[in-house]
Protein backbone atom coordinates (compact mmCIF):
# COMPACT_ATOMS: atom_id res chain seq x y z
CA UNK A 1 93.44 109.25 94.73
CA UNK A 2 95.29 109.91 91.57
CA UNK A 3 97.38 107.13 89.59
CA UNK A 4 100.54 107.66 90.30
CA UNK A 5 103.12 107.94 86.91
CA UNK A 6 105.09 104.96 85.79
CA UNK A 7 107.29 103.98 83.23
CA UNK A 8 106.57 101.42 80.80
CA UNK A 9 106.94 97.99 82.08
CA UNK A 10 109.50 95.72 80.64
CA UNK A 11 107.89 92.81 80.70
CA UNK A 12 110.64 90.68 79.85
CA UNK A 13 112.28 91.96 83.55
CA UNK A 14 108.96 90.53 85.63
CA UNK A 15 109.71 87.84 87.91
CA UNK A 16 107.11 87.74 90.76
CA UNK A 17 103.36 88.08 91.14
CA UNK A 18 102.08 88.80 94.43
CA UNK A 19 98.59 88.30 95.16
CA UNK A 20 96.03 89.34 97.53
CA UNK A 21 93.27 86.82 98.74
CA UNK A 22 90.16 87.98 99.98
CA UNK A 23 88.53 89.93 97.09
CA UNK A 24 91.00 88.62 94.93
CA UNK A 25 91.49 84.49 94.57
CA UNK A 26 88.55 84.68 96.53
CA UNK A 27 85.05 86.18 96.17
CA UNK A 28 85.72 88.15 99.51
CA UNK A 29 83.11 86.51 101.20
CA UNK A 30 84.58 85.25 104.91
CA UNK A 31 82.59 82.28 105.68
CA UNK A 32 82.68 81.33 109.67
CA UNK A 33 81.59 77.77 110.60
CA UNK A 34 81.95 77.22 114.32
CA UNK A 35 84.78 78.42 116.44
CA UNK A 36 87.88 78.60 114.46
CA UNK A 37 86.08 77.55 110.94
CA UNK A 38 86.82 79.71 108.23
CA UNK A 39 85.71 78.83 104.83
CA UNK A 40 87.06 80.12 101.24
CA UNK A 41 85.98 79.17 98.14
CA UNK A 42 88.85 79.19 94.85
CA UNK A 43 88.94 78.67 91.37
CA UNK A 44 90.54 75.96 89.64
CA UNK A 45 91.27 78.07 86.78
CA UNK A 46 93.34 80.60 89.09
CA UNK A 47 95.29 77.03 90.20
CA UNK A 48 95.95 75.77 86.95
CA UNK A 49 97.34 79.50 86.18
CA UNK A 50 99.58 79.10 89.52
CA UNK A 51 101.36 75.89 87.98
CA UNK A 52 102.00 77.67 85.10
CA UNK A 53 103.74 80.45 86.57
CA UNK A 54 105.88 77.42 88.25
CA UNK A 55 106.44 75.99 84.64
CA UNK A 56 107.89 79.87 83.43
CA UNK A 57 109.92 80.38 86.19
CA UNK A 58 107.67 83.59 87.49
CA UNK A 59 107.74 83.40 91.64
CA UNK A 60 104.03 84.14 92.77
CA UNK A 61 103.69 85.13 96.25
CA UNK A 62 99.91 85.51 97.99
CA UNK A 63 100.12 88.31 100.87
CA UNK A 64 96.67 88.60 102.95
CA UNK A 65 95.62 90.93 105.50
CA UNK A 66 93.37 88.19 107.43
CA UNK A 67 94.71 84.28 108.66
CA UNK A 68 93.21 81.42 107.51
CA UNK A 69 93.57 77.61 107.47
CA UNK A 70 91.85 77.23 103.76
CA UNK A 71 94.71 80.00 102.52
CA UNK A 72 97.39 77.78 104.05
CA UNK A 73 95.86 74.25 102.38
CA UNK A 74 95.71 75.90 98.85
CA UNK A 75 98.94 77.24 99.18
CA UNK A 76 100.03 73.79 100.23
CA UNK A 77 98.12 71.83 97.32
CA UNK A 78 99.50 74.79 94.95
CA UNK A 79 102.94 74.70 95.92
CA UNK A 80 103.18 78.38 96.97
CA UNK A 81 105.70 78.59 99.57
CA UNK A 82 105.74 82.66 99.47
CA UNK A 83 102.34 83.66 101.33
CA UNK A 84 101.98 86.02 104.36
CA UNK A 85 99.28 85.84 106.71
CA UNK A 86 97.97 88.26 108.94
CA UNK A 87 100.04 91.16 107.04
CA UNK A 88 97.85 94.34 108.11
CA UNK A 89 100.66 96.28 106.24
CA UNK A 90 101.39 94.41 103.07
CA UNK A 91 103.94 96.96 101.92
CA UNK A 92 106.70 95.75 104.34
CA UNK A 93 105.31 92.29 103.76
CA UNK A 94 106.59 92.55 100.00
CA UNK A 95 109.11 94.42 100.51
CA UNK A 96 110.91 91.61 102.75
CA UNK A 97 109.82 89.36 99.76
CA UNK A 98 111.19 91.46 97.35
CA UNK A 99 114.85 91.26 99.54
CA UNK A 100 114.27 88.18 99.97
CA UNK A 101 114.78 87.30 96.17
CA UNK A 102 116.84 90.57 94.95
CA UNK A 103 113.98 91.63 93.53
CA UNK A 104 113.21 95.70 92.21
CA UNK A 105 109.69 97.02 92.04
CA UNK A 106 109.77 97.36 88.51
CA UNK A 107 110.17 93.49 88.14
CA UNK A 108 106.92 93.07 89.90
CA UNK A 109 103.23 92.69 89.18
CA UNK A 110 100.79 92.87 92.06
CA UNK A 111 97.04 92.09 91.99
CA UNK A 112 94.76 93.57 94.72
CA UNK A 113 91.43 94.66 95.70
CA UNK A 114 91.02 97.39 98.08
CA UNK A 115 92.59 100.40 100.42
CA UNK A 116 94.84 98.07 102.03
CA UNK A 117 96.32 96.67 98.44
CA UNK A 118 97.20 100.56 97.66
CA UNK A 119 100.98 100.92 98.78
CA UNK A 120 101.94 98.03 96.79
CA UNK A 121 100.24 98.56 93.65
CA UNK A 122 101.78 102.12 94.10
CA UNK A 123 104.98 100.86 94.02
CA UNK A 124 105.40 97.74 91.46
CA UNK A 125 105.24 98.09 87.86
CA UNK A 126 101.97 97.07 87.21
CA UNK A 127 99.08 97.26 89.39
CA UNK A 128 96.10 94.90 88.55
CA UNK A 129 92.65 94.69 90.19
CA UNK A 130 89.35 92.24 89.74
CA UNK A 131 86.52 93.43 88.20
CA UNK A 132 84.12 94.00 91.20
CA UNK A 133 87.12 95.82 93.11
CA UNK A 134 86.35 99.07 94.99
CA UNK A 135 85.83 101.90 91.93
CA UNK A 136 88.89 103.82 93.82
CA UNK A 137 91.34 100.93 93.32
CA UNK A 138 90.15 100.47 89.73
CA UNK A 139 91.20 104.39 88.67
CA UNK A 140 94.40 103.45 90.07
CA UNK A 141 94.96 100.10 88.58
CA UNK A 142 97.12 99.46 85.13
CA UNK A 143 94.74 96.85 84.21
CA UNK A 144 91.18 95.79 85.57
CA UNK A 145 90.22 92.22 84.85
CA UNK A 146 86.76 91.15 83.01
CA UNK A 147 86.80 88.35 85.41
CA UNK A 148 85.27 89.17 88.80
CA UNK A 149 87.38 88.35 91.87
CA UNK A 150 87.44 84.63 92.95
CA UNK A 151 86.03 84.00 89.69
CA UNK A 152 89.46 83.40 87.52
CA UNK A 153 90.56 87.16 87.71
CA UNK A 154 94.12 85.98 88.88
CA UNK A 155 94.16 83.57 85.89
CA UNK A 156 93.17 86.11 83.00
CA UNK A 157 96.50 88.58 84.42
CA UNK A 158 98.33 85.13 85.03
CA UNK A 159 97.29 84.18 80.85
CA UNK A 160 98.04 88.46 80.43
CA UNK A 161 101.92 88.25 81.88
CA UNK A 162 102.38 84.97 80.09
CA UNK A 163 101.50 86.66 76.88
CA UNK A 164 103.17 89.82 77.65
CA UNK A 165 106.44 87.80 78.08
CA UNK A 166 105.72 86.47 74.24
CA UNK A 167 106.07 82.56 76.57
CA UNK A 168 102.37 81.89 77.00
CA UNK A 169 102.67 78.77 74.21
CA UNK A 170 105.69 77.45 75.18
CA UNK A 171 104.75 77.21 78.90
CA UNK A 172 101.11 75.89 77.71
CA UNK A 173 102.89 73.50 75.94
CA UNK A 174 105.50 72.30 78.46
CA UNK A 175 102.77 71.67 80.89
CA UNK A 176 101.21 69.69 78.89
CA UNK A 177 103.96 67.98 77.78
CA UNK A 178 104.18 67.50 81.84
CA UNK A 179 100.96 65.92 82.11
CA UNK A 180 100.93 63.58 79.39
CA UNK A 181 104.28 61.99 79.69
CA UNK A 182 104.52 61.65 83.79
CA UNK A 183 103.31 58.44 85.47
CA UNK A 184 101.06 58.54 88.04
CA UNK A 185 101.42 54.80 88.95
């Protein structure tokens, strides 16, 4: 598999992240507990990273190959609204997101793992992957992580867009703004 050739991304254009699960905001591992148990395990760090996205205005969407109660519960707590379940081919899954919005590929950055993740990351303009990904989906990445997959990887390219965008500070400071000046009673 070769990289395919794209033109430099405007990162001031990017609206939307989409994001795979398994092997991505997860370890990969499946865990099965009983009959329809089906265990994930996230990091807080990747969650903290999905409310700032919220705070800057970037739509995040999570598109997954496999169905699972945990995926729906974080999407809940996380306020992600745009996630597709079962999606065996995740190309016409974004696609329909990217209508959906009025969306281009080129104002779209797309963070997957393996063989299945390939005809998106093809298509958007910039293709990220977890450390530990599979070696083939690394040569074709734009950007590998240091972080390891379920282990912050979608936070370090959420921190990387923020920065790109030259809005990391101001959206760091807004949410903390946020937190400090809300009442939880």
């Amino acid at each position: 598999m070769n990289k395919t050739e794209k033109p430099p991304v405007n990162w001031a254009d990017i609206k939307l992240i989409i994001f795979d699960c398994d092997g991505v905001l997860t370890d990969g591992k499946i865990i099965h507990g009983g009959e329809n148990l089906d265990i994930k395990s996230f990091h807080a760090h990747d969650g903290l990273g999905f409310n700032l996205l919220q705070m800057a205005k970037i739509v995040s969407a999570i598109i997954t190959g496999r169905s699972s109660d945990a995926l729906i519960r974080r999407c809940k707590d996380l306020q992600i609204s745009n996630f597709c379940q079962g999606a065996a081919k995740k190309l016409f899954a974004a696609q329909k997101l990217l209508n959906k919005y009025r969306f281009k590929w080129s104002e779209v950055v797309y963070m997957g793992d393996d063989w299945n993740d390939i005809p998106v990351m093809q298509k958007v303009a910039f293709a990220v992957c977890p450390a530990d990904a599979m070696p083939e989906i690394k040569e074709l990445s734009d950007m590998v992580t240091e972080r390891k997959s379920g282990d912050g990887a979608a936070r370090e390219l959420i921190d990387y867009v923020l920065y790109q965008k030259g809005i990391y500070e101001q959206v760091v400071e807004k949410y903390l703004k946020e937190i400090t000046t809300k009442s939880e009673i």
